[in-house]
N, C-alpha and C. Protein backbone atom coordinates (compact mmCIF):
# COMPACT_ATOMS: atom_id res chain seq x y z
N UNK A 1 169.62 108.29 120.75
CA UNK A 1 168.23 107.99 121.00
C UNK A 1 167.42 108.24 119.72
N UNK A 2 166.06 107.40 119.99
CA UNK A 2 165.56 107.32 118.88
C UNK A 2 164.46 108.05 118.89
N UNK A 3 163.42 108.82 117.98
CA UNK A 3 162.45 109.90 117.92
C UNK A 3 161.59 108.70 118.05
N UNK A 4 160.25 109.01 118.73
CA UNK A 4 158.71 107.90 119.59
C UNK A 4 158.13 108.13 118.17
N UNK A 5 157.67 107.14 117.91
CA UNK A 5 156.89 107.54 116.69
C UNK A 5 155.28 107.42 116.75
N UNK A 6 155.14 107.40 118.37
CA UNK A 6 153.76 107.32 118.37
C UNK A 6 153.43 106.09 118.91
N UNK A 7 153.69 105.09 118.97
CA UNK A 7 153.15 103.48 119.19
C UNK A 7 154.45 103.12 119.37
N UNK A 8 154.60 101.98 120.29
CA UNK A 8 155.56 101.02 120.54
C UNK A 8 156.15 100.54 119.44
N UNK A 9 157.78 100.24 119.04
CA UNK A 9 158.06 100.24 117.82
C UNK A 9 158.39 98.70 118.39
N UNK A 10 158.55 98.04 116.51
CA UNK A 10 158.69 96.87 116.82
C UNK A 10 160.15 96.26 117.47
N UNK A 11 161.47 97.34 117.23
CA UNK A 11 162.29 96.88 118.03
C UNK A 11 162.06 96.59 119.18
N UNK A 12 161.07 97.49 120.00
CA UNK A 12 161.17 97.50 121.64
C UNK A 12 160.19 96.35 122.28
N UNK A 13 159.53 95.88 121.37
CA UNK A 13 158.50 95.05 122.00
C UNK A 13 159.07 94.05 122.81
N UNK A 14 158.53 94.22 123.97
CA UNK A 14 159.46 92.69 125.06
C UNK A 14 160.34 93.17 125.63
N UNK A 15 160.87 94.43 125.02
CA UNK A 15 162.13 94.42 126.18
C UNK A 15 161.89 95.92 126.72
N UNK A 16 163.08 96.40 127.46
CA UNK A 16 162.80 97.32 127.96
C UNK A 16 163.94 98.86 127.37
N UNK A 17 163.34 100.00 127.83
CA UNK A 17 163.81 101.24 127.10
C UNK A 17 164.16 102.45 127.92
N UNK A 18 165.05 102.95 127.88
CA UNK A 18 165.64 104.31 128.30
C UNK A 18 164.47 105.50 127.54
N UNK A 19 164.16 106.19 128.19
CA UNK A 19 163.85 106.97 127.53
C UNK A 19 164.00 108.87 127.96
N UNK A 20 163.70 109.94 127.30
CA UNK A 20 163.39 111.24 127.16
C UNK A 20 162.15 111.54 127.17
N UNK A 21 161.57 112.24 128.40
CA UNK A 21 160.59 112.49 127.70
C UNK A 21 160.54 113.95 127.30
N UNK A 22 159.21 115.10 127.20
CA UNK A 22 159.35 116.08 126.48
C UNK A 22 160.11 117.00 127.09
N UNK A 23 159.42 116.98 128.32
CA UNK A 23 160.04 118.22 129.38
C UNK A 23 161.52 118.01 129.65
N UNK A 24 162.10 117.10 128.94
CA UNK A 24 163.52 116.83 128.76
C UNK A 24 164.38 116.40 129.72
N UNK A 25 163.11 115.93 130.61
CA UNK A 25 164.22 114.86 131.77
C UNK A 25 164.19 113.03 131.10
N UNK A 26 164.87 112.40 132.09
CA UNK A 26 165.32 111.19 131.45
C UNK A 26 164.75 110.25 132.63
N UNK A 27 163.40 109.74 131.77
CA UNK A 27 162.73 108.34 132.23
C UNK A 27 163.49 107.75 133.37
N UNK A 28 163.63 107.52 134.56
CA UNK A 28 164.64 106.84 135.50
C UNK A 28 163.58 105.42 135.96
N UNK A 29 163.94 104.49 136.52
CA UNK A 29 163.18 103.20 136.82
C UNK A 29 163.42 103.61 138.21
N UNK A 30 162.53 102.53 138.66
CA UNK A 30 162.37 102.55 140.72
C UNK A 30 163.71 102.93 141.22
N UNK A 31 163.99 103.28 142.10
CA UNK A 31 165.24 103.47 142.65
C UNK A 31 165.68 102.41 143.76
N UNK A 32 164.94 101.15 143.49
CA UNK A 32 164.63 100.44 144.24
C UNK A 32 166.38 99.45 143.12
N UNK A 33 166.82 98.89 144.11
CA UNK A 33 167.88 98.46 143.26
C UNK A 33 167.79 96.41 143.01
N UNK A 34 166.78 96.46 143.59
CA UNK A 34 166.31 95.37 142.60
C UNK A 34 165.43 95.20 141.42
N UNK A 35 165.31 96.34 141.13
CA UNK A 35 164.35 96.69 140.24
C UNK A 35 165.58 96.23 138.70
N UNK A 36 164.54 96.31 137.81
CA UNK A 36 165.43 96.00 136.44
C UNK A 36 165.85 97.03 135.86
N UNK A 37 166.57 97.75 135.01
CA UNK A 37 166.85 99.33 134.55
C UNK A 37 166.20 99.63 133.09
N UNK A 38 165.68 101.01 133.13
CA UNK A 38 164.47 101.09 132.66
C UNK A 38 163.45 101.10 132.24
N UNK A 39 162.35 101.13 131.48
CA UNK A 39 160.85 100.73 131.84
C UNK A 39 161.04 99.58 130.95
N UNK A 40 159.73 99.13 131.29
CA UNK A 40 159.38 98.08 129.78
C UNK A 40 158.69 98.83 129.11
N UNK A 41 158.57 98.45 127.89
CA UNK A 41 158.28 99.20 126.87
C UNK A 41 156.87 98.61 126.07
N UNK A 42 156.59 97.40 126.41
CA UNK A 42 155.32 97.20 126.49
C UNK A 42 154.36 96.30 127.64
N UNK A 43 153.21 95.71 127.44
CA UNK A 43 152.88 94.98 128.38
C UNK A 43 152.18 95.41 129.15
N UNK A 44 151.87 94.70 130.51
CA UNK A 44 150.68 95.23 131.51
C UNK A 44 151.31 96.44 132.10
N UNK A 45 152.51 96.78 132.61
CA UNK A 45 153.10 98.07 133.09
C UNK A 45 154.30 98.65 132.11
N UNK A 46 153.60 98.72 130.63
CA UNK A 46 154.37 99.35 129.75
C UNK A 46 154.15 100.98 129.53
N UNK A 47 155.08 100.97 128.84
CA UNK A 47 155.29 102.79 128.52
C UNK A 47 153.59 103.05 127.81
N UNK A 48 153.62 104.71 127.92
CA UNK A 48 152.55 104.59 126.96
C UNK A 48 153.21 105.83 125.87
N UNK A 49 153.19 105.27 124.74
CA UNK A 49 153.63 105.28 123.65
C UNK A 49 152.75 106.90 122.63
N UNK A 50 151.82 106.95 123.34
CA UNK A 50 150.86 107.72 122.33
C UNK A 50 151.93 109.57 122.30
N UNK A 51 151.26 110.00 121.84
CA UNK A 51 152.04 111.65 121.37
C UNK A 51 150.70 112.61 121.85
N UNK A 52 150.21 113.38 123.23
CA UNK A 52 149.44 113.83 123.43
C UNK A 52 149.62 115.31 123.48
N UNK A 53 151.01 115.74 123.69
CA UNK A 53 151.47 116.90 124.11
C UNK A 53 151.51 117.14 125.53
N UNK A 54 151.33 116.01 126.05
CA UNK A 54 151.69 115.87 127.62
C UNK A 54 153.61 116.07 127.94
N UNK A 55 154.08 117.10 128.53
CA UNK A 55 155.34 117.11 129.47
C UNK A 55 155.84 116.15 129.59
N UNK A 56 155.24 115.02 129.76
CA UNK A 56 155.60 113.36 129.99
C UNK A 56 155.36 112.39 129.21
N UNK A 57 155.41 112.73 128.03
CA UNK A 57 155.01 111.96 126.32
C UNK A 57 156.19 111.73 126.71
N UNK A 58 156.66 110.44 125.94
CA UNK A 58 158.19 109.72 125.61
C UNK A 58 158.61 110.63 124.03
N UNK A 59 159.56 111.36 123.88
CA UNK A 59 160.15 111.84 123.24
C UNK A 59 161.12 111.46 121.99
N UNK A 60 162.27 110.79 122.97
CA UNK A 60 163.04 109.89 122.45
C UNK A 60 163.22 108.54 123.27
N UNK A 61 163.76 107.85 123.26
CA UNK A 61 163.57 105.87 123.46
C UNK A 61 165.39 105.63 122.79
N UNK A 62 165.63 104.69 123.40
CA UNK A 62 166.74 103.53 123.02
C UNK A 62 166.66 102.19 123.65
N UNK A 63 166.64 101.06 123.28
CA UNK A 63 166.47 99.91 123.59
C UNK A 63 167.74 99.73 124.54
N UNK A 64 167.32 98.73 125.53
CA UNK A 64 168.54 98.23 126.51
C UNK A 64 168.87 97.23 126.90
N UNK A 65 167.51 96.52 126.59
CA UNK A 65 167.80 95.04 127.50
C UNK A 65 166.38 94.37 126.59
């Protein structure tokens, strides 16, 4: 995995991302199994990217799809 650098990186744009966030659990998508596997990473229901010191900041990221 890759360190958030703050803003949506340009690999991830469009697609979607696994991620860590701080409190060191691992981003999971709906459990709904038609759902797609994990978030999108940008867009109208994209990650949010910023570094606040929120428990739930994205940490680390890897692209998936």
């Amino acid at each position: 995995m890759k360190a958030n650098p703050g803003h949506c990186p340009a690999e991830a744009e469009g697609k979607r991302v696994r991620v860590r966030l701080a409190h060191g659990g691992i981003g999971d998508c709906d459990p709904n199994p038609m759902s797609p596997p994990g978030w999108a990473a940008d867009g109208r229901n994209g990650c949010r990217w910023s570094l606040t010191g929120s428990p739930y900041d994205i940490a680390e990221y890897e692209v998936i799809a």
